[in-house]
PDB file of N, CA and C in Angstrom:
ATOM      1  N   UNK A   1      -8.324   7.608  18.501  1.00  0.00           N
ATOM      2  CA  UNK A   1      -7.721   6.314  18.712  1.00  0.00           C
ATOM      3  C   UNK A   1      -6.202   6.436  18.645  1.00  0.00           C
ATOM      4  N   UNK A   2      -5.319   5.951  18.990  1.00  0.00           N
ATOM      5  CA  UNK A   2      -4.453   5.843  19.492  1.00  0.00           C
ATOM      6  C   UNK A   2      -3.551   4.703  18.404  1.00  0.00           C
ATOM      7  N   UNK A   3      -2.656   5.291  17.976  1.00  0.00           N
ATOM      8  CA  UNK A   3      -1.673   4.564  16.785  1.00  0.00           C
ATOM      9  C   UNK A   3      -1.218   3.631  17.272  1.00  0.00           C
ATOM     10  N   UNK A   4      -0.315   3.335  18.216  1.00  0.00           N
ATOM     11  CA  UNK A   4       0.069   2.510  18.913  1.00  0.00           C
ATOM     12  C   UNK A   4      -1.021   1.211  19.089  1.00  0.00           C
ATOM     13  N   UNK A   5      -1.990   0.977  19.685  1.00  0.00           N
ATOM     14  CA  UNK A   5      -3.178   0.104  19.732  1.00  0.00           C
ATOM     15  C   UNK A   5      -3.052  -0.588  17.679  1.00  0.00           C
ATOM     16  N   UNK A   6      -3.172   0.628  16.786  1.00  0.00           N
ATOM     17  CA  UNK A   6      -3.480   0.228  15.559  1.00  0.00           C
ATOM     18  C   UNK A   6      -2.334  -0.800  15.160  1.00  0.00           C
ATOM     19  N   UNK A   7      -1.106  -0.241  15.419  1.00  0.00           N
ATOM     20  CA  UNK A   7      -0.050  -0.813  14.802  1.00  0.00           C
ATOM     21  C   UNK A   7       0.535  -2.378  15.397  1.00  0.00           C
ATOM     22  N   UNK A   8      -0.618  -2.773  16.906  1.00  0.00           N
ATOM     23  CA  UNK A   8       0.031  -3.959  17.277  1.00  0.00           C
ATOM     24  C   UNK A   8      -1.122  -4.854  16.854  1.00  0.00           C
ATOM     25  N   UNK A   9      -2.161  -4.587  15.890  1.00  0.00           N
ATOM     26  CA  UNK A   9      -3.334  -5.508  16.100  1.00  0.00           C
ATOM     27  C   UNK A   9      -3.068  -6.206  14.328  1.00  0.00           C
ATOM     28  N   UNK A  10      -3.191  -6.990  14.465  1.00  0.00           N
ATOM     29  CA  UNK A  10      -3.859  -7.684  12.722  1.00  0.00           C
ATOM     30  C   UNK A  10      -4.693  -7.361  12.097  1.00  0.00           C
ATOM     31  N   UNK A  11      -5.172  -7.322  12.654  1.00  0.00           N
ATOM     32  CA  UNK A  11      -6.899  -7.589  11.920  1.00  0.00           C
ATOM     33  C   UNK A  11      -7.266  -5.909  12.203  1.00  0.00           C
ATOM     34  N   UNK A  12      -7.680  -4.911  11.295  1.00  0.00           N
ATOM     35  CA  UNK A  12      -8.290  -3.313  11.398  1.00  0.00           C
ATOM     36  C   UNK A  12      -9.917  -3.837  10.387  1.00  0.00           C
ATOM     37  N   UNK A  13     -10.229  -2.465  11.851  1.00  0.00           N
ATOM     38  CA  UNK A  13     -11.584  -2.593  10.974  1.00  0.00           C
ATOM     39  C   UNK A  13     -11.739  -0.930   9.922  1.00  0.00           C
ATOM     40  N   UNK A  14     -12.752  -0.951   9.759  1.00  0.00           N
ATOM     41  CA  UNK A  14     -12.908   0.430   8.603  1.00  0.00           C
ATOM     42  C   UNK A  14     -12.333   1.279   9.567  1.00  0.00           C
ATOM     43  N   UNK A  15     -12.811   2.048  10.519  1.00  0.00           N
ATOM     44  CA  UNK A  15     -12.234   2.913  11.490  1.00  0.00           C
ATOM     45  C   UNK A  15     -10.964   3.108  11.934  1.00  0.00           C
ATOM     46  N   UNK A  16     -10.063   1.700  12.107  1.00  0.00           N
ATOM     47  CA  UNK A  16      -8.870   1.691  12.161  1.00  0.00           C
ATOM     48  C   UNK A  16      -8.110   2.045  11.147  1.00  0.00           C
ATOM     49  N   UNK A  17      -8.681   1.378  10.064  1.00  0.00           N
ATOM     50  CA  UNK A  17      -8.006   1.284   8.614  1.00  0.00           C
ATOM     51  C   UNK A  17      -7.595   3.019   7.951  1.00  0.00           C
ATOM     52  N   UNK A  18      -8.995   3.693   8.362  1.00  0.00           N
ATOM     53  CA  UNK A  18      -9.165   5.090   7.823  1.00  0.00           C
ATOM     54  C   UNK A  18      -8.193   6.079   8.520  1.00  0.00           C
ATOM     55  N   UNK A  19      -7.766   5.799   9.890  1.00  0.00           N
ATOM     56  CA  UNK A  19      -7.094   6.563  11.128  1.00  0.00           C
ATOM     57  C   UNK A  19      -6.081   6.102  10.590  1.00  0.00           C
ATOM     58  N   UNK A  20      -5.435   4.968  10.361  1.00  0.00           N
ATOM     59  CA  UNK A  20      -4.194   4.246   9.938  1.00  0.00           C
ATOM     60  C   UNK A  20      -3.800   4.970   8.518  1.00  0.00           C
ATOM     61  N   UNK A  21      -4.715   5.003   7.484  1.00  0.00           N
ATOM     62  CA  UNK A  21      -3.876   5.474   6.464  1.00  0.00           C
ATOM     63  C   UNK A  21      -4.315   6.976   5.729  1.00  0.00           C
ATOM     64  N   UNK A  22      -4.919   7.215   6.746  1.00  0.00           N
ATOM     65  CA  UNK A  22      -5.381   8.567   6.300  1.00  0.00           C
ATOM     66  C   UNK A  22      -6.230   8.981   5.221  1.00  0.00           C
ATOM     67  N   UNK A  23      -6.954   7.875   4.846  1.00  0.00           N
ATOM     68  CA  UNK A  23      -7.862   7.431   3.960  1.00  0.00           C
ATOM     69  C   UNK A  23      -9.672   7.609   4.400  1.00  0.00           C
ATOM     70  N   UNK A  24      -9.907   8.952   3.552  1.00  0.00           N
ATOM     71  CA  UNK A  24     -11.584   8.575   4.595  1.00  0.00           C
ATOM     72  C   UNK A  24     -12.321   7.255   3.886  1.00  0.00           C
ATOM     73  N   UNK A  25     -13.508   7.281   4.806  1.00  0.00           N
ATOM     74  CA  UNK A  25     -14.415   5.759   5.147  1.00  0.00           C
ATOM     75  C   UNK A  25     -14.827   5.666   3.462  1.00  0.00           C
ATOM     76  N   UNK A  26     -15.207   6.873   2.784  1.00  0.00           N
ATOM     77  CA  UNK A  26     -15.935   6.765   1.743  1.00  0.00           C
ATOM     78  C   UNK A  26     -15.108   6.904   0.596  1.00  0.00           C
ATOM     79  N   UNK A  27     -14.076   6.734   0.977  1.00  0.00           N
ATOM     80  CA  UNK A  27     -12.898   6.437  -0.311  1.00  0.00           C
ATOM     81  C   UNK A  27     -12.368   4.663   0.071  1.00  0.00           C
ATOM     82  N   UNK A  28     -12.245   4.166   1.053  1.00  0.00           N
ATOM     83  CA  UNK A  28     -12.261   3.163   1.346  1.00  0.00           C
ATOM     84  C   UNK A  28     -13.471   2.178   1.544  1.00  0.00           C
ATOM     85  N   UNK A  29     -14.050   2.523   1.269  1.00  0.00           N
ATOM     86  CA  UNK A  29     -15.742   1.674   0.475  1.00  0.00           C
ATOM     87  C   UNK A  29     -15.292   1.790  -0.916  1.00  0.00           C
ATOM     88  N   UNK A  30     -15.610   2.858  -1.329  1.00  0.00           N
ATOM     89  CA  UNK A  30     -15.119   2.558  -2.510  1.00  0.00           C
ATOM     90  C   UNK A  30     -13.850   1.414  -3.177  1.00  0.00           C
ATOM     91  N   UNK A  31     -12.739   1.938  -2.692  1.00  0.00           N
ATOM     92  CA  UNK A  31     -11.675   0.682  -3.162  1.00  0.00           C
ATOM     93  C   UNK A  31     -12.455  -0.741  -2.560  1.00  0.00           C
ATOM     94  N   UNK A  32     -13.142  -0.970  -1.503  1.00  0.00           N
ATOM     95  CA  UNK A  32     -13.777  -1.928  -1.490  1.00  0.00           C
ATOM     96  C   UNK A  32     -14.181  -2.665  -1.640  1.00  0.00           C
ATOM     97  N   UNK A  33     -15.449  -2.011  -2.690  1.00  0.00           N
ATOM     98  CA  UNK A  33     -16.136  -1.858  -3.984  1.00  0.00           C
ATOM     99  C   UNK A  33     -15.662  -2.392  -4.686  1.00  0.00           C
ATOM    100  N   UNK A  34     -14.514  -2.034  -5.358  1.00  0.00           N
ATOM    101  CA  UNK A  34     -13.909  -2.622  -6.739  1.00  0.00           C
ATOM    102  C   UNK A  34     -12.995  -3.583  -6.918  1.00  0.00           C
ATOM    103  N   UNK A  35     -12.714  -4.007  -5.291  1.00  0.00           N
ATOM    104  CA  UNK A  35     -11.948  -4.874  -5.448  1.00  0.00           C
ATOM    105  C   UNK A  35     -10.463  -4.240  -5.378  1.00  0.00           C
ATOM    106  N   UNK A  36     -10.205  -3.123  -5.356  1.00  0.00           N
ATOM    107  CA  UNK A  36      -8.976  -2.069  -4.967  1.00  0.00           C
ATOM    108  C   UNK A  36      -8.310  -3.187  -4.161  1.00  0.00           C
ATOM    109  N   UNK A  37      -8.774  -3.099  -3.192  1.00  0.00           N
ATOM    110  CA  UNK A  37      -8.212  -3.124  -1.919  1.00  0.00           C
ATOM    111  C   UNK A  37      -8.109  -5.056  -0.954  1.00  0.00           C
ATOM    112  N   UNK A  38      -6.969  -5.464  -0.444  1.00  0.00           N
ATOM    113  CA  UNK A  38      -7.472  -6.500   0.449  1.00  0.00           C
ATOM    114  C   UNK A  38      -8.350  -6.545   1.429  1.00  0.00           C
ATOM    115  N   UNK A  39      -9.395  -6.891   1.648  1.00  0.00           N
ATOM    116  CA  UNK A  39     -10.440  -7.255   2.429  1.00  0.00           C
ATOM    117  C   UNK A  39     -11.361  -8.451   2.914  1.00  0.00           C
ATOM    118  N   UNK A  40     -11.734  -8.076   4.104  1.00  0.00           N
ATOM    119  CA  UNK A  40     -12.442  -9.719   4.170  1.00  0.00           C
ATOM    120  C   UNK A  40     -13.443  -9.368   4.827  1.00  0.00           C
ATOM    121  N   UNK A  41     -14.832  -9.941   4.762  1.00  0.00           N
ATOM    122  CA  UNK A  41     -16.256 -10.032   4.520  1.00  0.00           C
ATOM    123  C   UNK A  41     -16.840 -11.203   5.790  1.00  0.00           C
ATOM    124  N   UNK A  42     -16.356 -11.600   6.715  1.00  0.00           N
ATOM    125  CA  UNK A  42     -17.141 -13.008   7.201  1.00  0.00           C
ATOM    126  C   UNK A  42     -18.284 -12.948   7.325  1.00  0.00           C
ATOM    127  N   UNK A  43     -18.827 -11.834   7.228  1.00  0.00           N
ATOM    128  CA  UNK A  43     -20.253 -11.935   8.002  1.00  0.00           C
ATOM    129  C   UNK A  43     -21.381 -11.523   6.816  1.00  0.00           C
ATOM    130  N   UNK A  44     -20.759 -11.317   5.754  1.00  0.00           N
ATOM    131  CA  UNK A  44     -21.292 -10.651   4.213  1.00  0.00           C
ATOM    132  C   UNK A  44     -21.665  -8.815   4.628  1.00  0.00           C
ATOM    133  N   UNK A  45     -21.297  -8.619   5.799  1.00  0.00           N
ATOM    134  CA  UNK A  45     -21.749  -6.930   5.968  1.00  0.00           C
ATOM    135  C   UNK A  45     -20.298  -6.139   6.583  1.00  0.00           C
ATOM    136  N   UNK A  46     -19.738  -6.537   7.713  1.00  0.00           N
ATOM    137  CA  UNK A  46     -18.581  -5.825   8.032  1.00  0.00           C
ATOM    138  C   UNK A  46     -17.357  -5.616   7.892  1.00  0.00           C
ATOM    139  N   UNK A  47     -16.433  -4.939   7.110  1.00  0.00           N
ATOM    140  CA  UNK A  47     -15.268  -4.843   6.821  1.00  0.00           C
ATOM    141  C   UNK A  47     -13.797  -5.594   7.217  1.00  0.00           C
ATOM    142  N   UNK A  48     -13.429  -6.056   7.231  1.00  0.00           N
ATOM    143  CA  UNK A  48     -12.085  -6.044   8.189  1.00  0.00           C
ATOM    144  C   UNK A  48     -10.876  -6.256   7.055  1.00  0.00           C
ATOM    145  N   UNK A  49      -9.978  -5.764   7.708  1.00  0.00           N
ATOM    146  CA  UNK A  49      -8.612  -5.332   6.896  1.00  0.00           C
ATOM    147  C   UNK A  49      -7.184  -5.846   7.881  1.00  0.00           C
ATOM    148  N   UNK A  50      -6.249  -6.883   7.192  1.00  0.00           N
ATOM    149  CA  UNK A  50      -4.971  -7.498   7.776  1.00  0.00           C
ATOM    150  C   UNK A  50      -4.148  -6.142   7.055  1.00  0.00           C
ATOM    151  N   UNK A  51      -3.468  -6.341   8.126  1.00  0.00           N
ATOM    152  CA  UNK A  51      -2.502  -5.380   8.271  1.00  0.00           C
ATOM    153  C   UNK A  51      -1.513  -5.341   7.528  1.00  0.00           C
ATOM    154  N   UNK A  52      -0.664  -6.755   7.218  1.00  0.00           N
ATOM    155  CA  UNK A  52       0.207  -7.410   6.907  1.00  0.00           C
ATOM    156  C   UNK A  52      -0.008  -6.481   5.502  1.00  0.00           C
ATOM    157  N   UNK A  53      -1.260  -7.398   4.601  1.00  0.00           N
ATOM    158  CA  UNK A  53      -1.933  -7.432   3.345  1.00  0.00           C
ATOM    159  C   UNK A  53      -1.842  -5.696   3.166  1.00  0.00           C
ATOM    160  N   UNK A  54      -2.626  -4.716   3.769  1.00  0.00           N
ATOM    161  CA  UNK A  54      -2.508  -3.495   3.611  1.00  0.00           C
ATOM    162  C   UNK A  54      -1.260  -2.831   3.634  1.00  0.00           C
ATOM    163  N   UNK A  55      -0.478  -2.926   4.363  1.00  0.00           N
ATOM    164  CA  UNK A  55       1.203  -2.487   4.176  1.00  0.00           C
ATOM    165  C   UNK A  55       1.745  -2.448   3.206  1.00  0.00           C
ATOM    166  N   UNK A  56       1.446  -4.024   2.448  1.00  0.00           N
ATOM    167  CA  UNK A  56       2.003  -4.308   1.156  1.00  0.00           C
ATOM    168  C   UNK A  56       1.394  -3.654  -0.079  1.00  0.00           C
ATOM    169  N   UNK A  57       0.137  -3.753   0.272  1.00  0.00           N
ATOM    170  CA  UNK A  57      -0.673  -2.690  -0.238  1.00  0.00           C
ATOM    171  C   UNK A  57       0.056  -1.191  -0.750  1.00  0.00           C
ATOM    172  N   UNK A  58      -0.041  -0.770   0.345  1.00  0.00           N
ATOM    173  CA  UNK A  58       0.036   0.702   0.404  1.00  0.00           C
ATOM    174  C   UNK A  58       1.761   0.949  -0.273  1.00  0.00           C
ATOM    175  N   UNK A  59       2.263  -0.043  -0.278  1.00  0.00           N
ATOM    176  CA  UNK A  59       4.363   0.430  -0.613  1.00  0.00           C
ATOM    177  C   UNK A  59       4.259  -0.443  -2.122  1.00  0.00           C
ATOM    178  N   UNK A  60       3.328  -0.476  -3.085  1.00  0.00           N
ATOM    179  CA  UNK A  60       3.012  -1.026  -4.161  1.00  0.00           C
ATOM    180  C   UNK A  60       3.039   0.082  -5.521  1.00  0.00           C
ATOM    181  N   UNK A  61       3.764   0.073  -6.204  1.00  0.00           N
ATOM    182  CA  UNK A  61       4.033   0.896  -7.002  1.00  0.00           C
ATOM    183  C   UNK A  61       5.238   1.730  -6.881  1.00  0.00           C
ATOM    184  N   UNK A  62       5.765   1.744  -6.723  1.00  0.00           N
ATOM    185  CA  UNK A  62       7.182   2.241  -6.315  1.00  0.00           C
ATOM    186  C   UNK A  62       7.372   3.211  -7.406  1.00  0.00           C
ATOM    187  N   UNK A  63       7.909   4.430  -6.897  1.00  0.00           N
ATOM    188  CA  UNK A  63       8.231   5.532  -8.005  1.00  0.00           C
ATOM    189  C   UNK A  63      10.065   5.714  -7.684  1.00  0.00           C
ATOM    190  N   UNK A  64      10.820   5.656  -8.904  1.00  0.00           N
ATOM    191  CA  UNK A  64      12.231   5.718  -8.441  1.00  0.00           C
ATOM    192  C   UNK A  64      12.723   6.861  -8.158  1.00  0.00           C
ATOM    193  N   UNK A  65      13.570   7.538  -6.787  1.00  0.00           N
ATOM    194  CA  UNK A  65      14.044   8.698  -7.481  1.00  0.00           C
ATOM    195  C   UNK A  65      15.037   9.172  -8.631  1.00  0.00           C
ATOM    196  N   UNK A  66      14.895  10.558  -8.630  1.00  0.00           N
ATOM    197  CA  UNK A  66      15.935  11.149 -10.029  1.00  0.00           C
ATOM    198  C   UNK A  66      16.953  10.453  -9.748  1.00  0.00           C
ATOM    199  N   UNK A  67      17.727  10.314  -8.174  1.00  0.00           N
ATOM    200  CA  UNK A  67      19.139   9.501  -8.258  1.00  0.00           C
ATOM    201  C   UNK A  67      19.668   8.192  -9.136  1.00  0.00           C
ATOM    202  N   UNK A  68      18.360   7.712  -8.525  1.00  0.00           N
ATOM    203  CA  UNK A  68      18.087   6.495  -8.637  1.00  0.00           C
ATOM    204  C   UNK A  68      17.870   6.020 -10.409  1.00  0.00           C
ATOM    205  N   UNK A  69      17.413   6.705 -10.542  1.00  0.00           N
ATOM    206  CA  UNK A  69      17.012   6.633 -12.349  1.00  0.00           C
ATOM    207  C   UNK A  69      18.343   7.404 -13.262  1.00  0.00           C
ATOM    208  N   UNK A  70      18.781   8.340 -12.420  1.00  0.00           N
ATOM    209  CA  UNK A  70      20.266   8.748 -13.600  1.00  0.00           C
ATOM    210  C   UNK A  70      21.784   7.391 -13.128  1.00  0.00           C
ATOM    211  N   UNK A  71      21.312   6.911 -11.851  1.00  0.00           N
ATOM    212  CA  UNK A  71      22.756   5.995 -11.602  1.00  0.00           C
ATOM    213  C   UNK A  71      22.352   4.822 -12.506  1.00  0.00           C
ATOM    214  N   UNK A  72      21.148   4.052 -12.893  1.00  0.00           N
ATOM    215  CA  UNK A  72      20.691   3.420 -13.719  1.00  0.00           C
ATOM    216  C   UNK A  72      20.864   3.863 -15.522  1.00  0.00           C
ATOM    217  N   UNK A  73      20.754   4.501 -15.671  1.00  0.00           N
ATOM    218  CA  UNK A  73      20.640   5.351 -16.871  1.00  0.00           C
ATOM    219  C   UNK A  73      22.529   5.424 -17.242  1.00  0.00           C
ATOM    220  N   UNK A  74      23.217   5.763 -15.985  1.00  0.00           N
ATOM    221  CA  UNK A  74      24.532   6.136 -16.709  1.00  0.00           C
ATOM    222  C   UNK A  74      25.572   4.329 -16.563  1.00  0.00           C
ATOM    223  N   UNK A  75      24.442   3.504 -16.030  1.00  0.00           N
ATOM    224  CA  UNK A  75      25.029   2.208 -15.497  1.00  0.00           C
ATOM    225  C   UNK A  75      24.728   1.552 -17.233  1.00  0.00           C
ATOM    226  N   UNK A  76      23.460   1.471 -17.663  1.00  0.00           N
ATOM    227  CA  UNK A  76      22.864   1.161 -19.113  1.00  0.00           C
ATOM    228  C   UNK A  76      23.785   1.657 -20.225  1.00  0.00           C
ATOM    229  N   UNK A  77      24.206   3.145 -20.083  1.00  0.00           N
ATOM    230  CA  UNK A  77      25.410   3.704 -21.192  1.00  0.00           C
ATOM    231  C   UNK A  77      27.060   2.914 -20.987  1.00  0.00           C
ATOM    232  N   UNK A  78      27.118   2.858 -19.799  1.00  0.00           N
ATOM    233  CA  UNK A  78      28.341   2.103 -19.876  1.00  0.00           C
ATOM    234  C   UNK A  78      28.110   0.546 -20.073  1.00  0.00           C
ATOM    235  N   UNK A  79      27.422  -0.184 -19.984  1.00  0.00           N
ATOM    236  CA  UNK A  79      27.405  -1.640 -20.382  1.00  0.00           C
ATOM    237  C   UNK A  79      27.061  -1.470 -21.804  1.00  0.00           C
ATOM    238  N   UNK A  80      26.118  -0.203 -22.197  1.00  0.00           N
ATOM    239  CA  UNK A  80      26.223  -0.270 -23.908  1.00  0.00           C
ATOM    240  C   UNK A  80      27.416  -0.059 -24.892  1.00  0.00           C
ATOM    241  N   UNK A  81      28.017   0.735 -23.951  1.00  0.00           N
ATOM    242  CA  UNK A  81      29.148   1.491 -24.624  1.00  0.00           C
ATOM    243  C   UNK A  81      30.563   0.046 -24.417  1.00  0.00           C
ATOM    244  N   UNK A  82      30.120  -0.778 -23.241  1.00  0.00           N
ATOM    245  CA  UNK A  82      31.439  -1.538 -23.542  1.00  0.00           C
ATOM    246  C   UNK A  82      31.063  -2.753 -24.309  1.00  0.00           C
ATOM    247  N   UNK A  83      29.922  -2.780 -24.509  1.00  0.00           N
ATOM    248  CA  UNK A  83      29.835  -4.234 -25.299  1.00  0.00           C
ATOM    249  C   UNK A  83      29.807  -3.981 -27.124  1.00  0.00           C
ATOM    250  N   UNK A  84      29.133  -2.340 -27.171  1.00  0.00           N
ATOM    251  CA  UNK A  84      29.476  -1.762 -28.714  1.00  0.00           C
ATOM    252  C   UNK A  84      31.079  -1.440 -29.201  1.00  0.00           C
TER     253      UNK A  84
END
């Protein structure tokens, strides 16, 4: 399947979803399963997955880099150091 097709549609089904995030079918049942994951049910049997919802998904948890955590870190010493 073809990325392009995936990336203009809303609505993915399991197949799309799995090609899209590189996620196999049986790790994505699973999050399913538990409620992991956004999903919707209309029919009580077939999958479907918004795109929107999964994006946000997937960029959830954010890890900072080292930069990012020492310009913070030396930003915290100087507001400590000028208010002590």
């Amino acid at each position: 399947m073809s990325e392009n097709i995936t990336l203009t549609k809303e609505v993915l089904t399991l197949n799309e979803l799995a090609a899209y995030t590189g996620f196999s079918k049986s790790h994505i049942y699973k999050l399913t399963h538990k409620n992991e994951i956004p999903h919707y049910k209309p029919s009580g049997k077939c999958i479907f997955f918004n795109l929107k919802e999964i994006n946000e998904w997937l960029m959830r948890n954010r890890t900072a880099a080292n930069s990012e955590i020492e310009q913070q870190a030396g930003e915290y010493l100087m507001n400590r150091k000028n208010k002590g």
